[in-house]
Structure formats: structure tokens, C-alpha cells
C-alpha atoms as a PDB file:
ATOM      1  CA  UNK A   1     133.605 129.101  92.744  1.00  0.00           C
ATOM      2  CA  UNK A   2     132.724 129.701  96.375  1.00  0.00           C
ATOM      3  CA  UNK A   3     132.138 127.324  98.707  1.00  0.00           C
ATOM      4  CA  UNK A   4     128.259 127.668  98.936  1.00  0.00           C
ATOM      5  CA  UNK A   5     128.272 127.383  95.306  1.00  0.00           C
ATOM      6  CA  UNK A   6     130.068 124.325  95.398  1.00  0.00           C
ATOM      7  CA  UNK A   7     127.540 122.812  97.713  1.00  0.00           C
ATOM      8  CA  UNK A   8     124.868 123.593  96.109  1.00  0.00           C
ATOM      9  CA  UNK A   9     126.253 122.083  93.157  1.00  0.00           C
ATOM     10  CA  UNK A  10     126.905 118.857  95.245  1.00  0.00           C
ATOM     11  CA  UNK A  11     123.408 118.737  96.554  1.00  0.00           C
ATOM     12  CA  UNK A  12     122.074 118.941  92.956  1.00  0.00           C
ATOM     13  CA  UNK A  13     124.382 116.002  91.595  1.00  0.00           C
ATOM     14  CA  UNK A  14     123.154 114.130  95.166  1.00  0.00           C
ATOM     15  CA  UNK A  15     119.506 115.072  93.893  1.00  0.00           C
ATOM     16  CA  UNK A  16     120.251 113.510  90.746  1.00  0.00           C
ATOM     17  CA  UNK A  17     121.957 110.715  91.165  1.00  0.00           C
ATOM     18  CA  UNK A  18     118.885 109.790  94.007  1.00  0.00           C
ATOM     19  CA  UNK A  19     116.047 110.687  91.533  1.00  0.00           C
ATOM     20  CA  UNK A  20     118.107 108.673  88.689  1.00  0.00           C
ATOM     21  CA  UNK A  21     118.372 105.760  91.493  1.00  0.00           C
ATOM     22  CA  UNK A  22     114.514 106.040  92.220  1.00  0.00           C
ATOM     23  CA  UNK A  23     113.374 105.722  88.566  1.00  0.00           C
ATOM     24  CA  UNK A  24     115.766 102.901  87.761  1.00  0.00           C
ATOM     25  CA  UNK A  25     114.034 100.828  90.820  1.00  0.00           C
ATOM     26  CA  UNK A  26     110.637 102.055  89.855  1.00  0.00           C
ATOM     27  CA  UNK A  27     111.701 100.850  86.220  1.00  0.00           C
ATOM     28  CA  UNK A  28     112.817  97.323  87.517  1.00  0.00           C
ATOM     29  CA  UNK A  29     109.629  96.964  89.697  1.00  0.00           C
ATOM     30  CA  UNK A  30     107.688  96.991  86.545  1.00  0.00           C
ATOM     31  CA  UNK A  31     109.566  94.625  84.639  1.00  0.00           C
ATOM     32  CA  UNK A  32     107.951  91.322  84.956  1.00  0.00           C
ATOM     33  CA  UNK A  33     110.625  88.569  85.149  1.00  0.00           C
ATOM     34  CA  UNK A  34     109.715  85.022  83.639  1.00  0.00           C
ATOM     35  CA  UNK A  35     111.005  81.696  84.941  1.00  0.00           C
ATOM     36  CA  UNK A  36     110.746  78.142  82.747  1.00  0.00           C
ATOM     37  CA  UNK A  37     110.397  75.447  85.075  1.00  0.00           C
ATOM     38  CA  UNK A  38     111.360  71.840  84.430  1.00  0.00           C
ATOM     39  CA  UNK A  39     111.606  70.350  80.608  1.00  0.00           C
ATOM     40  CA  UNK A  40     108.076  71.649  78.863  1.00  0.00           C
ATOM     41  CA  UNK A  41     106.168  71.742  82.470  1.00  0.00           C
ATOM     42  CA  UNK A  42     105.307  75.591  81.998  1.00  0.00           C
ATOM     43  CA  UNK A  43     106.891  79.019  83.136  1.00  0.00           C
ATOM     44  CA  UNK A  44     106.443  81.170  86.519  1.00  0.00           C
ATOM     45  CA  UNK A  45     105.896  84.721  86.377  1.00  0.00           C
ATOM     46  CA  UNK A  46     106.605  87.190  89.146  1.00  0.00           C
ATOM     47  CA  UNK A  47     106.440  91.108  89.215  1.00  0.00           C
ATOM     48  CA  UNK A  48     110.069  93.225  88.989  1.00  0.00           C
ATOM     49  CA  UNK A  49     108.666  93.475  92.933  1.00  0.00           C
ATOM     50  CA  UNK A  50     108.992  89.479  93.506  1.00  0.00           C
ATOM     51  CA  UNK A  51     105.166  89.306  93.545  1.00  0.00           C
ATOM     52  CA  UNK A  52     103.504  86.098  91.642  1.00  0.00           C
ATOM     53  CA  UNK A  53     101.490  87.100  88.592  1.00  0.00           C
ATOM     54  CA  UNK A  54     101.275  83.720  87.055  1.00  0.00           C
ATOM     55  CA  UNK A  55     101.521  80.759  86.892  1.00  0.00           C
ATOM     56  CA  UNK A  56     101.154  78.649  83.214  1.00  0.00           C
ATOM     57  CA  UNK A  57     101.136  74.928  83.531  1.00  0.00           C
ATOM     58  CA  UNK A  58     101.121  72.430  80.390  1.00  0.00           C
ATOM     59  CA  UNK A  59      98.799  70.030  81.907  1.00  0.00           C
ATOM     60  CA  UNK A  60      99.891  67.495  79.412  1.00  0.00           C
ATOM     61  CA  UNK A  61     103.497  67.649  80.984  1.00  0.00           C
ATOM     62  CA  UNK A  62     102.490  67.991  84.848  1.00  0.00           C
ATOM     63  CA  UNK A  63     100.738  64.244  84.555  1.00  0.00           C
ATOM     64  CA  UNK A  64     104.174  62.924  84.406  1.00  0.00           C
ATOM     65  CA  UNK A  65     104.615  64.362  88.112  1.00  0.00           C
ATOM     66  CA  UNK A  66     103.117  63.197  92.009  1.00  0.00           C
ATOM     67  CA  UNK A  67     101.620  65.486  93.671  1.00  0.00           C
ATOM     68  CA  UNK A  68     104.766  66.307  95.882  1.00  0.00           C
ATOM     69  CA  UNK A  69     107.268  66.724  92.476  1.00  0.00           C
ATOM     70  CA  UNK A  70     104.980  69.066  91.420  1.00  0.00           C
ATOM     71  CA  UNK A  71     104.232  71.117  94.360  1.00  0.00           C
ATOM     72  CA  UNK A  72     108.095  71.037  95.081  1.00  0.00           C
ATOM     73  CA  UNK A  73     108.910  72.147  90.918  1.00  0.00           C
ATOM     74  CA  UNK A  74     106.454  74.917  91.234  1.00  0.00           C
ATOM     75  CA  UNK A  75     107.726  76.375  94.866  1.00  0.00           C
ATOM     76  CA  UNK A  76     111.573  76.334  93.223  1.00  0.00           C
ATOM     77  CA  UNK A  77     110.211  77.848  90.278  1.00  0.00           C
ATOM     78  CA  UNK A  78     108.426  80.862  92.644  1.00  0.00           C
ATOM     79  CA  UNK A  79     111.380  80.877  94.482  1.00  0.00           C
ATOM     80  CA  UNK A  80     113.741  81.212  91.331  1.00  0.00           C
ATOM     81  CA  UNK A  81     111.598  83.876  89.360  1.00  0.00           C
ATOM     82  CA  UNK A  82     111.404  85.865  92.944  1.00  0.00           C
ATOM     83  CA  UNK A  83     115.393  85.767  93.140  1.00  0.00           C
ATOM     84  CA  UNK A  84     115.508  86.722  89.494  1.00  0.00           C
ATOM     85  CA  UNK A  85     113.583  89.738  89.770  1.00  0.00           C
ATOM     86  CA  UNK A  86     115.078  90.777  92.910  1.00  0.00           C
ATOM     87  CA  UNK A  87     118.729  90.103  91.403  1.00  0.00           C
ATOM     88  CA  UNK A  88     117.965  92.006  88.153  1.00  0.00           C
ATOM     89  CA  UNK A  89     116.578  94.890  90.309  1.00  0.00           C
ATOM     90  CA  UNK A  90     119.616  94.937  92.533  1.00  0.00           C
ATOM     91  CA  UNK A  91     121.623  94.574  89.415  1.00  0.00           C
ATOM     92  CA  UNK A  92     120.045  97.662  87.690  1.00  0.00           C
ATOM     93  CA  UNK A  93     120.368  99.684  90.740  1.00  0.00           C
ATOM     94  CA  UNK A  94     124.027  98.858  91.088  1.00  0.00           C
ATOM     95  CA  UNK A  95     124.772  99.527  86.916  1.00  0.00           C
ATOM     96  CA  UNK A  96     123.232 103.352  87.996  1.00  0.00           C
ATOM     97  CA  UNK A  97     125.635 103.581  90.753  1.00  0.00           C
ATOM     98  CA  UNK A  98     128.284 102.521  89.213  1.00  0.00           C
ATOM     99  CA  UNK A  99     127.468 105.293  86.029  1.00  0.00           C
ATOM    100  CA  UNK A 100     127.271 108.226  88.325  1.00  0.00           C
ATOM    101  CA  UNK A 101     130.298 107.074  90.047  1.00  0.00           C
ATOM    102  CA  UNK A 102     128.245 106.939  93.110  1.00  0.00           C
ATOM    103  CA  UNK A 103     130.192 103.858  95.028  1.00  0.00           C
END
């Protein structure tokens, strides 16, 4: 093989390994990621992105908080569900680097 062949053959793997890297982000954006906040209190939910999509209290359970427990058990639970998605996106991204030999 000559050596423009053999670049052009490394700029397709580089295309490929970058589109495969784009999709697997794209994937993890989309994938909401759930967090369960304190004993039966409810769950947080943020996009794969970080971004709050909801929020579920059991109103029964957040009577047994103040005002300030609650605020602060919601904010960690945002906080939490935000690091998880990011986390599981880095994660993702890092499994399709690691396939493709890409480190």
C-alpha cells in the first residue's frame, strides 16, 4: 500500500471513530438519568445533558422535613442526578474510546 493510501485509510478510521464518538454522546444526552432522594421522599430526574426534567415529591414523606432540610435534600438530589448523567456520559464516551483503541 502506498503512502496516500495509507492516509486515506487513517482519515477514514479518524472519521469513524469521531462519528462513532458523536453518536455515543448524542445517545447519552438522551438518556434521562433518575436520582432517589432520601428514604421514600421522591426521585429527581435530569436529562443525559444535566438538565432538570422533574421533580416527584411524596408529599406524605416531605411533611417530616423544615423548609431548609427540604430545600437542602432536593438541591443534593439536582446536584447528584446532574453528576450522574454527566458521569455516565463521560463514562460512555470513554467505553467508545477505549473499543476503537482510540487512547
Amino acid at each position: 500500500m502506498n503512502f496516500e493510501d495509507e492516509l486515506y485509510h487513517l482519515a477514514r478510521e479518524i472519521d469513524a471513530a469521531t462519528a462513532a464518538v458523536a453518536t455515543t454522546a448524542r445517545d447519552a444526552e438522551h438518556s434521562p438519568s433518575e436520582w432517589r432522594l432520601p428514604g421514600e421522599l421522591g426521585t429527581v430526574t435530569v436529562s443525559g445533558a444535566g438538565e432538570l426534567t422533574a421533580v416527584t415529591l411524596d408529599t406524605t414523606e416531605m411533611h417530616q422535613y423544615s423548609a431548609a432540610a427540604l430545600s437542602r435534600a432536593l438541591l443534593r438530589g439536582i446536584q447528584e442526578a446532574e453528576h450522574h448523567a454527566d458521569r455516565r456520559r463521560r463514562d460512555a464516551i470513554a467505553a467508545v474510546v477505549t473499543d476503537r483503541d482510540l487512547s
